[in-house]
PDB file of N, CA and C in Angstrom:
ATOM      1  N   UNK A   1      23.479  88.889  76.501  1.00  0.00           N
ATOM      2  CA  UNK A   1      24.485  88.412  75.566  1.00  0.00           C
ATOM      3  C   UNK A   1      24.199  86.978  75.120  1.00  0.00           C
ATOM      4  N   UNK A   2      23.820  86.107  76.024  1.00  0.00           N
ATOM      5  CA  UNK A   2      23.274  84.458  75.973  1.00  0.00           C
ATOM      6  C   UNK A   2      21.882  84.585  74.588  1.00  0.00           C
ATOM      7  N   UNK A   3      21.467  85.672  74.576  1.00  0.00           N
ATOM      8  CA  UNK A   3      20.390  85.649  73.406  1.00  0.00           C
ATOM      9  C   UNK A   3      21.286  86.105  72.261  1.00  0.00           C
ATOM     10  N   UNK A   4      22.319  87.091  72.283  1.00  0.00           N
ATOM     11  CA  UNK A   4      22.568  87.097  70.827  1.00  0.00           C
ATOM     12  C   UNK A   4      23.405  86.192  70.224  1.00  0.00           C
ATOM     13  N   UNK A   5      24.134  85.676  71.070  1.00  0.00           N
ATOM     14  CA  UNK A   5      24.560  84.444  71.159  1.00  0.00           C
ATOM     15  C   UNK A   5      23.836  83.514  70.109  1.00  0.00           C
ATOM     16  N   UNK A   6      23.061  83.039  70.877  1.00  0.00           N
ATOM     17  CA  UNK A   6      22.001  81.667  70.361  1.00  0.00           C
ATOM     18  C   UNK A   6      21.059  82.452  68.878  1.00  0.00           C
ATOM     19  N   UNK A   7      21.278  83.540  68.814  1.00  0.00           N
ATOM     20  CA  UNK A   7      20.778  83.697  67.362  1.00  0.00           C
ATOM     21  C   UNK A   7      21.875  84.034  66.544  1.00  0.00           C
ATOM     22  N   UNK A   8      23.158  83.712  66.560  1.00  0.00           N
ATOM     23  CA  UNK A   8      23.892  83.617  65.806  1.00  0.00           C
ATOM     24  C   UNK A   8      24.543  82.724  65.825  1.00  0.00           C
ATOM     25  N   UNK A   9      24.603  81.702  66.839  1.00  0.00           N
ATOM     26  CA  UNK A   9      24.406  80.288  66.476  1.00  0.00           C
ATOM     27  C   UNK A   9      23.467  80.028  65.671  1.00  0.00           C
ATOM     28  N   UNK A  10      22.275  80.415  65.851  1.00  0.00           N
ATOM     29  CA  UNK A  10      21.463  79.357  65.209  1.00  0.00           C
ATOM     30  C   UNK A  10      21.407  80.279  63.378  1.00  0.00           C
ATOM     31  N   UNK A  11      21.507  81.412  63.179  1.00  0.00           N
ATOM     32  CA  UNK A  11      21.641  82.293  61.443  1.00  0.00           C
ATOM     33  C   UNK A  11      23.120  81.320  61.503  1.00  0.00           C
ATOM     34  N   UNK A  12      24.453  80.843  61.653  1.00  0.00           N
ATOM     35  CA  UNK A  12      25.069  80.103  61.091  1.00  0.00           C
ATOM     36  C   UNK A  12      24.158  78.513  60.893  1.00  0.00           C
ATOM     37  N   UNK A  13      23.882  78.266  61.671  1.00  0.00           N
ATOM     38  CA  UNK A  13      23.296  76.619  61.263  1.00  0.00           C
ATOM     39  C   UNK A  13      22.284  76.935  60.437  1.00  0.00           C
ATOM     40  N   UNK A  14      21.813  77.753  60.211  1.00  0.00           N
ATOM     41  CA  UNK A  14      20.352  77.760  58.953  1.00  0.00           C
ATOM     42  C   UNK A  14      21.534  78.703  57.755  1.00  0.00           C
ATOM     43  N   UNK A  15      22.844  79.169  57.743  1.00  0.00           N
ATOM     44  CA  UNK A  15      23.396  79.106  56.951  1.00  0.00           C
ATOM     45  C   UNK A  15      23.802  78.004  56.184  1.00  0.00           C
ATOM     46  N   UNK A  16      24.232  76.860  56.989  1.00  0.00           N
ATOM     47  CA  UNK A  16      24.933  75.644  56.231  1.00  0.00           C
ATOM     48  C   UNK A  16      23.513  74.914  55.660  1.00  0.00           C
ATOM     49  N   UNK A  17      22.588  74.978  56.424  1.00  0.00           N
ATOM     50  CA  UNK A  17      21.146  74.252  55.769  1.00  0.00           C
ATOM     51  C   UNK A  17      21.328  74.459  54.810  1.00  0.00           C
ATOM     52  N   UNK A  18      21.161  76.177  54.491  1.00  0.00           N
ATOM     53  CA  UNK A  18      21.145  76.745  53.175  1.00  0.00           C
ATOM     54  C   UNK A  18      21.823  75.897  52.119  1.00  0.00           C
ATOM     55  N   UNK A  19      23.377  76.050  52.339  1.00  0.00           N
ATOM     56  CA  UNK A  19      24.571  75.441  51.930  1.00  0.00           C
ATOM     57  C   UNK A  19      24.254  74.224  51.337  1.00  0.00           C
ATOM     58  N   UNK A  20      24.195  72.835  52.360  1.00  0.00           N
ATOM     59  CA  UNK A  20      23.524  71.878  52.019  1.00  0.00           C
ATOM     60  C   UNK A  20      22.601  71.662  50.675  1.00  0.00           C
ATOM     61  N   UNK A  21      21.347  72.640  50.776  1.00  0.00           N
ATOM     62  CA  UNK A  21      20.586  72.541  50.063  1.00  0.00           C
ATOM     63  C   UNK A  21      20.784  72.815  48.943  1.00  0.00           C
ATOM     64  N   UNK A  22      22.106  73.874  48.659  1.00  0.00           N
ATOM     65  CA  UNK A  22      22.556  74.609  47.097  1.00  0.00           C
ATOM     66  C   UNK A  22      23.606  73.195  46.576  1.00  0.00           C
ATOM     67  N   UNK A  23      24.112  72.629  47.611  1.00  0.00           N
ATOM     68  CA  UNK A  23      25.187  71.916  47.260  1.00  0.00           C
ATOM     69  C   UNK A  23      24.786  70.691  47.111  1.00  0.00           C
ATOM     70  N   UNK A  24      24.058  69.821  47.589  1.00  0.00           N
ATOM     71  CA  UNK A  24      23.466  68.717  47.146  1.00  0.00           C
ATOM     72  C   UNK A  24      21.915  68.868  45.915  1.00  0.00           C
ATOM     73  N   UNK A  25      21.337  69.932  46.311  1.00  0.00           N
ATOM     74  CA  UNK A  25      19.596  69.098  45.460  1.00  0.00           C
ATOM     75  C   UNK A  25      19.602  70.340  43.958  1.00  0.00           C
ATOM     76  N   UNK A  26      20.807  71.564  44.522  1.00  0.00           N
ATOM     77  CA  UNK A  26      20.286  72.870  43.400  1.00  0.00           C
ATOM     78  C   UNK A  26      21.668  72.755  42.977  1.00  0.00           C
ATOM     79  N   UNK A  27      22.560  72.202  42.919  1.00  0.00           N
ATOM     80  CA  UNK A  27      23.857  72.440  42.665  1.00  0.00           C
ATOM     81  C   UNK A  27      23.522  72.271  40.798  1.00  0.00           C
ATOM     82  N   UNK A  28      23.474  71.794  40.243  1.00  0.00           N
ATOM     83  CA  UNK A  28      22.931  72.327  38.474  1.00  0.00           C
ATOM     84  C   UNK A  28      22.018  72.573  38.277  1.00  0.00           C
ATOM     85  N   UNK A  29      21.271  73.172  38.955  1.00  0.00           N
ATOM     86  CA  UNK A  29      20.003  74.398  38.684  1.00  0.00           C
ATOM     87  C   UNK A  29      20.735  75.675  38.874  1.00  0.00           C
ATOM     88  N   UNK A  30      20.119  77.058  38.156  1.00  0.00           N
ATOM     89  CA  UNK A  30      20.554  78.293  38.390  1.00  0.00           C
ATOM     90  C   UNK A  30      21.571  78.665  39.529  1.00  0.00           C
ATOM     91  N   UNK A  31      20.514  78.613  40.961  1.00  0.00           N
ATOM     92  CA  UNK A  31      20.849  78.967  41.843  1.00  0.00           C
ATOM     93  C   UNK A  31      22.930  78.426  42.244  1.00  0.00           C
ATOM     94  N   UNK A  32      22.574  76.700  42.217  1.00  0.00           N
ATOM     95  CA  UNK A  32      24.129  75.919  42.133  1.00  0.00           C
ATOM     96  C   UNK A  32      24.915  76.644  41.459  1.00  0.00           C
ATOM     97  N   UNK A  33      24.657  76.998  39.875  1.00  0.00           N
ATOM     98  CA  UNK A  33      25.916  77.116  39.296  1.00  0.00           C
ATOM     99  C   UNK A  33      25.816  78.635  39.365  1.00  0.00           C
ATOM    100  N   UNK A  34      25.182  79.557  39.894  1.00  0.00           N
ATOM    101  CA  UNK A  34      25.234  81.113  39.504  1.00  0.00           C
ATOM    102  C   UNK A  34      26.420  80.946  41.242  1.00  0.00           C
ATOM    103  N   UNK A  35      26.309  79.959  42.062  1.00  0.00           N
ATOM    104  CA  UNK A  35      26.934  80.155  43.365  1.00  0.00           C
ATOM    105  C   UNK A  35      28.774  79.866  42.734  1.00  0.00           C
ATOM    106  N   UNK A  36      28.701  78.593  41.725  1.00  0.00           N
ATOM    107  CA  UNK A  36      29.599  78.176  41.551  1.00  0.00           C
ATOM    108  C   UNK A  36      30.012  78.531  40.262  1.00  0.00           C
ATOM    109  N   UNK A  37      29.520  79.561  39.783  1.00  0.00           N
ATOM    110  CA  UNK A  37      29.895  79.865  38.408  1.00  0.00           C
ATOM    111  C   UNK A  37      30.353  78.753  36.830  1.00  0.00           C
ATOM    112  N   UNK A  38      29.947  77.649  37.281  1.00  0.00           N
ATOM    113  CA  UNK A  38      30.054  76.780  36.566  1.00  0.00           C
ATOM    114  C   UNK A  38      28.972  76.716  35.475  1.00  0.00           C
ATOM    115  N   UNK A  39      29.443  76.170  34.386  1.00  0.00           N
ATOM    116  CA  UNK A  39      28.784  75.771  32.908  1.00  0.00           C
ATOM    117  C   UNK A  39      28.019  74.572  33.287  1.00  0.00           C
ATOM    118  N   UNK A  40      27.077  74.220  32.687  1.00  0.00           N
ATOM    119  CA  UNK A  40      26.088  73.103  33.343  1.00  0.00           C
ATOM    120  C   UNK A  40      26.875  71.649  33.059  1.00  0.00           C
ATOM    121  N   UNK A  41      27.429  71.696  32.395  1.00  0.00           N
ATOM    122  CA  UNK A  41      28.860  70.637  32.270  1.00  0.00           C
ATOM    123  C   UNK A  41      29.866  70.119  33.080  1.00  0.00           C
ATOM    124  N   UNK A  42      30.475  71.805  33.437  1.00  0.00           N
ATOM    125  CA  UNK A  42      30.843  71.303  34.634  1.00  0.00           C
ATOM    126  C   UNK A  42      29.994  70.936  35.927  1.00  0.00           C
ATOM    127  N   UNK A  43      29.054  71.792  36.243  1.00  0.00           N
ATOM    128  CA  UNK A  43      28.176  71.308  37.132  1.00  0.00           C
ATOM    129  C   UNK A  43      27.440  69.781  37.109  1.00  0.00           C
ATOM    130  N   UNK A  44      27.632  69.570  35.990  1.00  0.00           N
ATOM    131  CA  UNK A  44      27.222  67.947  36.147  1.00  0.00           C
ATOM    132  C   UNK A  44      28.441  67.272  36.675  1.00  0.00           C
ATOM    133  N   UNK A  45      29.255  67.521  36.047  1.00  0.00           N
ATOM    134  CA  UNK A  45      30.722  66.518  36.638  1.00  0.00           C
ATOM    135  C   UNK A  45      30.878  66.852  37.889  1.00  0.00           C
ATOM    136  N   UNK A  46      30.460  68.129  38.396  1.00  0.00           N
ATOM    137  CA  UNK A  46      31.233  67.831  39.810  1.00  0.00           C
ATOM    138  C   UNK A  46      30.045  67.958  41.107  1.00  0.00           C
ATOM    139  N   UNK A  47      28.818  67.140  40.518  1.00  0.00           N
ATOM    140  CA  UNK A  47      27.873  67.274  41.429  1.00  0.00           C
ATOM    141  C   UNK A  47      27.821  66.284  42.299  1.00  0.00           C
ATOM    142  N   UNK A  48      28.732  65.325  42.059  1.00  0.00           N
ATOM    143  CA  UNK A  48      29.195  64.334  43.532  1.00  0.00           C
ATOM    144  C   UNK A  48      29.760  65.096  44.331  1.00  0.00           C
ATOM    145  N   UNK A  49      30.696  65.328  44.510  1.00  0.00           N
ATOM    146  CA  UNK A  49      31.697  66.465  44.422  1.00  0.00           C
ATOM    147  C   UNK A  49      31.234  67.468  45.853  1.00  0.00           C
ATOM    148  N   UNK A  50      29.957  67.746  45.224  1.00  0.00           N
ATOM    149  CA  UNK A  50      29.292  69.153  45.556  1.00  0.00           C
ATOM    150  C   UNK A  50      28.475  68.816  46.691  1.00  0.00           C
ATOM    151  N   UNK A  51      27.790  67.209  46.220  1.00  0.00           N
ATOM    152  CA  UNK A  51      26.512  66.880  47.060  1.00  0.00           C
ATOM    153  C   UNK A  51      27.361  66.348  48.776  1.00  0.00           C
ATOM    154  N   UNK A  52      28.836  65.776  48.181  1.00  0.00           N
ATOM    155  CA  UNK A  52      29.377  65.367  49.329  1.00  0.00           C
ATOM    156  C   UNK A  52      29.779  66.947  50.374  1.00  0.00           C
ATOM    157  N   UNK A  53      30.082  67.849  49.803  1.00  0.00           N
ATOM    158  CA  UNK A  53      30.376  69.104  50.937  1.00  0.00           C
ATOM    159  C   UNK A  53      29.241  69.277  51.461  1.00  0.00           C
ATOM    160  N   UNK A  54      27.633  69.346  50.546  1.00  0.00           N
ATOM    161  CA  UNK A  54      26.475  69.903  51.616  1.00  0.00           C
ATOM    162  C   UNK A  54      26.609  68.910  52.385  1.00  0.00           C
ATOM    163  N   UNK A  55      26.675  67.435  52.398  1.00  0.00           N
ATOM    164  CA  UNK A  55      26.230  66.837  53.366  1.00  0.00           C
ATOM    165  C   UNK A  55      27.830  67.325  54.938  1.00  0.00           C
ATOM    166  N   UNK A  56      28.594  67.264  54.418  1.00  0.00           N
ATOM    167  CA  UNK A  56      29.626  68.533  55.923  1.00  0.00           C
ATOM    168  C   UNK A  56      28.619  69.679  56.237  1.00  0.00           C
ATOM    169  N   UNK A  57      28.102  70.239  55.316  1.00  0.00           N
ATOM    170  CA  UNK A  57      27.731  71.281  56.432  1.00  0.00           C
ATOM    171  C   UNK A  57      26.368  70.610  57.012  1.00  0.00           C
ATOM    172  N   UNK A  58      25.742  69.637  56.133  1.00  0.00           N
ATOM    173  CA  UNK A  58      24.733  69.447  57.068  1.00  0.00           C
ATOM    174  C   UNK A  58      24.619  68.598  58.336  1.00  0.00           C
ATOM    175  N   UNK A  59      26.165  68.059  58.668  1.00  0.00           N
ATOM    176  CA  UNK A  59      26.674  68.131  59.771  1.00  0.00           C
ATOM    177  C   UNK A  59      26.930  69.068  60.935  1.00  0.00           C
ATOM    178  N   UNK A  60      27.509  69.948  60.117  1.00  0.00           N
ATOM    179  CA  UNK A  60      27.982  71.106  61.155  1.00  0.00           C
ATOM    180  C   UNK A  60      26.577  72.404  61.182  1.00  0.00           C
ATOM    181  N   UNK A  61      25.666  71.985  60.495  1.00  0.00           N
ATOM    182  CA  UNK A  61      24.277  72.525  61.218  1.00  0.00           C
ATOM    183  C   UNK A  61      23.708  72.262  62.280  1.00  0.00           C
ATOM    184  N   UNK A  62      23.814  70.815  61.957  1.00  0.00           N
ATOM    185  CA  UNK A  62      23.160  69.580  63.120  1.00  0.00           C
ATOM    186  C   UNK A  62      23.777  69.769  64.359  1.00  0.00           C
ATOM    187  N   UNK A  63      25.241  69.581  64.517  1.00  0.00           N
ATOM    188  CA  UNK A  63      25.598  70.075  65.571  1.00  0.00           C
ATOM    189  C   UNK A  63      25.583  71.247  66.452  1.00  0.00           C
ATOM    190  N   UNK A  64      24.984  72.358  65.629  1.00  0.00           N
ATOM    191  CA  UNK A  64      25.292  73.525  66.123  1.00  0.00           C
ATOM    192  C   UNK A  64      23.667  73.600  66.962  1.00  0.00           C
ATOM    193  N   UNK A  65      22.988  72.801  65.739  1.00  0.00           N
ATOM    194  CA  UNK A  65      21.644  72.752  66.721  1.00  0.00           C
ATOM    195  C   UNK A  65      21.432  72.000  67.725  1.00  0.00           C
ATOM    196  N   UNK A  66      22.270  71.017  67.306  1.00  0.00           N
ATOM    197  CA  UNK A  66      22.423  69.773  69.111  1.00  0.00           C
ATOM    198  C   UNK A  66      23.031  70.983  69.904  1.00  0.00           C
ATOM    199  N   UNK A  67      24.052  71.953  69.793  1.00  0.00           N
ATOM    200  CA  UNK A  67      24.751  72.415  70.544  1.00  0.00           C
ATOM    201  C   UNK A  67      23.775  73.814  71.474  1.00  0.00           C
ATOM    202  N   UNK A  68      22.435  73.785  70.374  1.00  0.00           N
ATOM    203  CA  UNK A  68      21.663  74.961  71.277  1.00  0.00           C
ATOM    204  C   UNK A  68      20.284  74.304  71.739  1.00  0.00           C
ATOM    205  N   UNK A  69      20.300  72.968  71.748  1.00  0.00           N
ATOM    206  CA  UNK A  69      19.431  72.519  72.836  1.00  0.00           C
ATOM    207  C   UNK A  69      19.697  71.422  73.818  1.00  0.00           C
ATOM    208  N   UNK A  70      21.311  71.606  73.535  1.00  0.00           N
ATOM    209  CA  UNK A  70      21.820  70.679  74.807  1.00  0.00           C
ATOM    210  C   UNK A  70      21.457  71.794  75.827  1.00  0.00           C
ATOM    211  N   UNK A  71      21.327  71.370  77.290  1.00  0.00           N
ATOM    212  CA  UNK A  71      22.032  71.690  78.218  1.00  0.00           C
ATOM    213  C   UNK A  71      23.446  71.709  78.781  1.00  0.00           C
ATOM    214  N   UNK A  72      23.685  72.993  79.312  1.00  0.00           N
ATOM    215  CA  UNK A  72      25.356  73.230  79.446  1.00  0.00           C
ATOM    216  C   UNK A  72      25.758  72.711  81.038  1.00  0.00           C
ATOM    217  N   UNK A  73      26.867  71.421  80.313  1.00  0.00           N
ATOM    218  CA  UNK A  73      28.009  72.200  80.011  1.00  0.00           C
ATOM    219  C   UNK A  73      28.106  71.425  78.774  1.00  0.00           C
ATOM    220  N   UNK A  74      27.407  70.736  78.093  1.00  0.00           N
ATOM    221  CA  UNK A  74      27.714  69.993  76.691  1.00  0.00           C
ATOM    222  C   UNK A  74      27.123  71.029  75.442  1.00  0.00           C
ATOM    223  N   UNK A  75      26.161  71.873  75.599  1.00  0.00           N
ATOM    224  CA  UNK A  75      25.446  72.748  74.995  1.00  0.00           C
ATOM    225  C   UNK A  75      26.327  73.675  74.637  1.00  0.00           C
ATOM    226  N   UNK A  76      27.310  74.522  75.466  1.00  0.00           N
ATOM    227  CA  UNK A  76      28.397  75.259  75.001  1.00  0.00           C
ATOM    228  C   UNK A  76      29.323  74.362  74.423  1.00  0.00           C
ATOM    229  N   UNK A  77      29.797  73.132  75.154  1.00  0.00           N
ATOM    230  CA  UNK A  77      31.262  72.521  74.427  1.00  0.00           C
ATOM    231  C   UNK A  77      30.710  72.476  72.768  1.00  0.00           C
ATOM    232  N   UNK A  78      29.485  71.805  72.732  1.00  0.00           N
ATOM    233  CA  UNK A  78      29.605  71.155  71.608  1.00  0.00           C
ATOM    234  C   UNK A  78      29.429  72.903  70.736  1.00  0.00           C
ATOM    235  N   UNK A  79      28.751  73.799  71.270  1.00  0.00           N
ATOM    236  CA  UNK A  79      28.933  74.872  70.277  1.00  0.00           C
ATOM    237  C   UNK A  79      30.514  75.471  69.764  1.00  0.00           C
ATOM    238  N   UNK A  80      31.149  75.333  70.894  1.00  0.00           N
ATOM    239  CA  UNK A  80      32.448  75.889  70.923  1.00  0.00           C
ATOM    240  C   UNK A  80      33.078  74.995  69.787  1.00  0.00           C
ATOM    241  N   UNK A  81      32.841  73.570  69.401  1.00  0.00           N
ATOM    242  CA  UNK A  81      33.370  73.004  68.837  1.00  0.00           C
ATOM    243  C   UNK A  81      32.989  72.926  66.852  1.00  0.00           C
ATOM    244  N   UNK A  82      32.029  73.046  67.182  1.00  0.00           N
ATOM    245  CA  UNK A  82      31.355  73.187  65.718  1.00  0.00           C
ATOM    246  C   UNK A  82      31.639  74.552  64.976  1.00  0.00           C
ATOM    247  N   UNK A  83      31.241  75.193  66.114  1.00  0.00           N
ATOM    248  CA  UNK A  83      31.790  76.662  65.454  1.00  0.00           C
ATOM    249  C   UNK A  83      33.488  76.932  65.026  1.00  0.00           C
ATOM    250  N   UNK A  84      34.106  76.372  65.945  1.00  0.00           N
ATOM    251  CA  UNK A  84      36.115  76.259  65.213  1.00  0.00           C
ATOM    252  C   UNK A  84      35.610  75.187  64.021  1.00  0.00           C
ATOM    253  N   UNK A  85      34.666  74.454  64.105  1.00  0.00           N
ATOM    254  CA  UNK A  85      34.847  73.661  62.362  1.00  0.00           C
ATOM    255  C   UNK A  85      34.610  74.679  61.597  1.00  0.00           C
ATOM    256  N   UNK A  86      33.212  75.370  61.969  1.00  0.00           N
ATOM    257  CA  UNK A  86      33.060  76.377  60.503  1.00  0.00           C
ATOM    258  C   UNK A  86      34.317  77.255  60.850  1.00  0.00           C
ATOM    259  N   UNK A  87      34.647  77.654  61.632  1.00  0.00           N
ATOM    260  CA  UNK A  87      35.833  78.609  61.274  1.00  0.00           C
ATOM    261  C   UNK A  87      37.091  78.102  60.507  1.00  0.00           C
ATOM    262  N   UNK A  88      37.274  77.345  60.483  1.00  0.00           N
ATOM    263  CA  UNK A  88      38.515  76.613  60.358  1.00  0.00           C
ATOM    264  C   UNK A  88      38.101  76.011  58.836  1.00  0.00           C
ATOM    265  N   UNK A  89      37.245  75.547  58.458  1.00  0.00           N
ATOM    266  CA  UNK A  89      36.677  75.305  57.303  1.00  0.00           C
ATOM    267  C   UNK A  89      36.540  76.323  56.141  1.00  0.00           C
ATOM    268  N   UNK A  90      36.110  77.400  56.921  1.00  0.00           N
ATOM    269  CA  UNK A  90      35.519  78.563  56.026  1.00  0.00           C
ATOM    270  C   UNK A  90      37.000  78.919  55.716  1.00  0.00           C
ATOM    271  N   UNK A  91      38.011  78.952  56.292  1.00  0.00           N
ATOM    272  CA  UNK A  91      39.466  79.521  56.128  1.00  0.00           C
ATOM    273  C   UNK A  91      40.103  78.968  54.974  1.00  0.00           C
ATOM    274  N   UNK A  92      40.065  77.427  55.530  1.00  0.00           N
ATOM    275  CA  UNK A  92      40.799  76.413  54.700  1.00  0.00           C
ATOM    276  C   UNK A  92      39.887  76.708  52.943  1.00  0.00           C
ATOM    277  N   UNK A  93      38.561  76.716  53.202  1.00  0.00           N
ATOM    278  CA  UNK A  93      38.313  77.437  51.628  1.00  0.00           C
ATOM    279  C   UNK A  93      38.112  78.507  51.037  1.00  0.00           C
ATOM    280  N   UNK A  94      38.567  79.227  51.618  1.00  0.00           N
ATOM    281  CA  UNK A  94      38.489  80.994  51.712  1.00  0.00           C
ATOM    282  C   UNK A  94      39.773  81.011  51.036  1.00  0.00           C
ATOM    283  N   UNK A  95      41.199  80.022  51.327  1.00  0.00           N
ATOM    284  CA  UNK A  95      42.538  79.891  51.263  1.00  0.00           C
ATOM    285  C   UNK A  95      42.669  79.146  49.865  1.00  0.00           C
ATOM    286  N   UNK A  96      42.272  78.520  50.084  1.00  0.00           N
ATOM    287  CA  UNK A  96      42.260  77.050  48.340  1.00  0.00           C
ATOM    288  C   UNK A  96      41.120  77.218  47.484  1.00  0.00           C
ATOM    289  N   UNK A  97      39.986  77.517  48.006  1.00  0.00           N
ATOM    290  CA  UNK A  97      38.876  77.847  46.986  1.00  0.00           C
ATOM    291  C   UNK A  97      38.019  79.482  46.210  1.00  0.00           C
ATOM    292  N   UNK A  98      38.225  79.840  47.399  1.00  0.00           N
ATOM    293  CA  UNK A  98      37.188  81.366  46.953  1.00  0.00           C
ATOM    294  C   UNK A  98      37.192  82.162  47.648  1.00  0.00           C
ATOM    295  N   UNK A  99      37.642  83.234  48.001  1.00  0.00           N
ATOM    296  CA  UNK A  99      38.229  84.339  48.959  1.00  0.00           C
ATOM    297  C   UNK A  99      36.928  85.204  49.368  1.00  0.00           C
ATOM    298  N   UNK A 100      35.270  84.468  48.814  1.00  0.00           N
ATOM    299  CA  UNK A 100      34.516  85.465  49.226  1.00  0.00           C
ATOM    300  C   UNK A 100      34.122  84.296  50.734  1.00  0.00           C
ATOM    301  N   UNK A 101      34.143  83.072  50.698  1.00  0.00           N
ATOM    302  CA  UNK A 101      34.235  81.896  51.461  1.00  0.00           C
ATOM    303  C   UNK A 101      34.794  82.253  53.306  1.00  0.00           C
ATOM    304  N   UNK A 102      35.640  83.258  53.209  1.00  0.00           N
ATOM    305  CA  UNK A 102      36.263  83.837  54.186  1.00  0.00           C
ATOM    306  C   UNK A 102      35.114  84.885  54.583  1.00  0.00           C
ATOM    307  N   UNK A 103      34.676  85.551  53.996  1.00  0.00           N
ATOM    308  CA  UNK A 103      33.443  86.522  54.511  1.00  0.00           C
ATOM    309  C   UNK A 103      32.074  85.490  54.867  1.00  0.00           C
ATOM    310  N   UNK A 104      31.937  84.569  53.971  1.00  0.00           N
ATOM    311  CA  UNK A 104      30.183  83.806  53.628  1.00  0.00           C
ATOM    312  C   UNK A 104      30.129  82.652  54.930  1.00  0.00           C
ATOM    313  N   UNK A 105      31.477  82.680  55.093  1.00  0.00           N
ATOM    314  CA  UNK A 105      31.292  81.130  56.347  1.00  0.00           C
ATOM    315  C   UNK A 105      32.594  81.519  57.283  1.00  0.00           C
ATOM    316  N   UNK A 106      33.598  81.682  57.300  1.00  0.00           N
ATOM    317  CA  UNK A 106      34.419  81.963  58.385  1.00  0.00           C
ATOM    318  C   UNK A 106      34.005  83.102  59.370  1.00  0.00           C
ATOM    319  N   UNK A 107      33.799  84.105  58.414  1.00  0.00           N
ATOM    320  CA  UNK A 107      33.499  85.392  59.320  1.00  0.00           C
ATOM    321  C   UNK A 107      32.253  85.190  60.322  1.00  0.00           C
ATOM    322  N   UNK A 108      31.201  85.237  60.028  1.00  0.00           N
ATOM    323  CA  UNK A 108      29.754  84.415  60.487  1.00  0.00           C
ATOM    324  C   UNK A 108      30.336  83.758  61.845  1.00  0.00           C
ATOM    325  N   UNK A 109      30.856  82.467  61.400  1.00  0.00           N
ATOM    326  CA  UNK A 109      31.347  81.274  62.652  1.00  0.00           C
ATOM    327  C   UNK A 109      32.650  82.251  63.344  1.00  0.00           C
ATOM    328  N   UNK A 110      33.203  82.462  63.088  1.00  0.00           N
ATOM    329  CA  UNK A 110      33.669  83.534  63.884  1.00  0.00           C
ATOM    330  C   UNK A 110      33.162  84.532  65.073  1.00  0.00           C
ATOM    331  N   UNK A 111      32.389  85.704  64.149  1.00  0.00           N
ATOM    332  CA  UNK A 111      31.179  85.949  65.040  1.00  0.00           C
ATOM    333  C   UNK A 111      30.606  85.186  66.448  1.00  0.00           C
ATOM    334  N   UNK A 112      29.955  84.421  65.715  1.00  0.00           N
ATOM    335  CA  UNK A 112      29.322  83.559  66.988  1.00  0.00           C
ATOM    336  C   UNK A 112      29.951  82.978  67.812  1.00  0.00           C
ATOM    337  N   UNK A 113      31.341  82.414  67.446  1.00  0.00           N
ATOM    338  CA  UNK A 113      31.724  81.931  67.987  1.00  0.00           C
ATOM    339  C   UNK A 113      32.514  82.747  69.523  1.00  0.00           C
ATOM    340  N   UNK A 114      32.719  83.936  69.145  1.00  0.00           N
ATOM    341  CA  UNK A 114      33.198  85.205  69.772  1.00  0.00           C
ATOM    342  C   UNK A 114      31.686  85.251  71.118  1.00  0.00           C
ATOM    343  N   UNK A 115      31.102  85.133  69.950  1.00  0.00           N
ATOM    344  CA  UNK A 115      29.883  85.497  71.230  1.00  0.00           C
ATOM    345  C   UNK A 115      29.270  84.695  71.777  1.00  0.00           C
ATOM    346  N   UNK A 116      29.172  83.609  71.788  1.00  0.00           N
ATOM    347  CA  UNK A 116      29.446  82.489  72.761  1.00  0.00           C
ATOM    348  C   UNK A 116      30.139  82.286  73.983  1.00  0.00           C
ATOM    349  N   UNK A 117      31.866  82.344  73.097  1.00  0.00           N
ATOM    350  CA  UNK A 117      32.682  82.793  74.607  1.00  0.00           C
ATOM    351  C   UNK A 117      32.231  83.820  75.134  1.00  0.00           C
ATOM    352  N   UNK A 118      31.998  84.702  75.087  1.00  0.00           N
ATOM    353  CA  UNK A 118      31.822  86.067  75.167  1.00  0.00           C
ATOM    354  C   UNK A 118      30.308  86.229  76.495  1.00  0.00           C
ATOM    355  N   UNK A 119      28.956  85.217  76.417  1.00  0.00           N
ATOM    356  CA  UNK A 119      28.495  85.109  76.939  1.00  0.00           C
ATOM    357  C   UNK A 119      28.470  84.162  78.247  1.00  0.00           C
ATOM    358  N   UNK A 120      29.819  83.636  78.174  1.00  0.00           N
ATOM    359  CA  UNK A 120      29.915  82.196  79.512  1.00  0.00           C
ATOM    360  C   UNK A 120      30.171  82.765  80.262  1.00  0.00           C
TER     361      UNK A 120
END
């Protein structure tokens, strides 16, 4: 269980990479606005905006990867903890922003996060 664990820790943290990368460097290229359905107009206006959320998740990557090469008992806390951000995150914009947001990032951190506890 400790292995499927740590690979779904680690497919969420190379999720938010992802994230990061659409939201700060591609956010008005194709890829940005086909995510955000935005006109390249708007995608210009709100690419502060945009670049400031990748850099959250490229927080809550970082941690998740501090959290799978700590040694435990900081290696689980800090997973246990990053993972209620993406959960709790993915909700809060699943709720106010985009209802597919609840499947693309809550559900995921959810997951893992299940199986984490699930393996202690």
């Amino acid at each position: 269980m400790q292995t499927t664990a740590n690979v779904l820790v680690g497919l969420v943290a190379a999720l938010h990479l992802y994230i990061l990368v659409l939201e700060m460097f591609l956010w008005e290229k194709k890829p940005g606005r086909e995510l955000s359905g935005f006109d390249a107009a708007l995608a210009r206006a709100t690419a502060p905006l945009a670049a400031n959320q990748g850099l959250y998740n490229g927080f809550l990557a970082a941690g998740l990867v501090w959290g799978l090469i700590a040694g435990d008992p900081t290696g689980f806390r800090v997973q246990v903890f990053f993972l209620a951000c993406v959960v709790v995150a993915g909700l809060y914009g699943g709720f106010t922003a985009n209802r597919r947001i609840l499947v693309a990032q809550a559900l995921p951190g959810a997951l893992a996060l299940a199986a984490v506890l699930l393996a202690r």
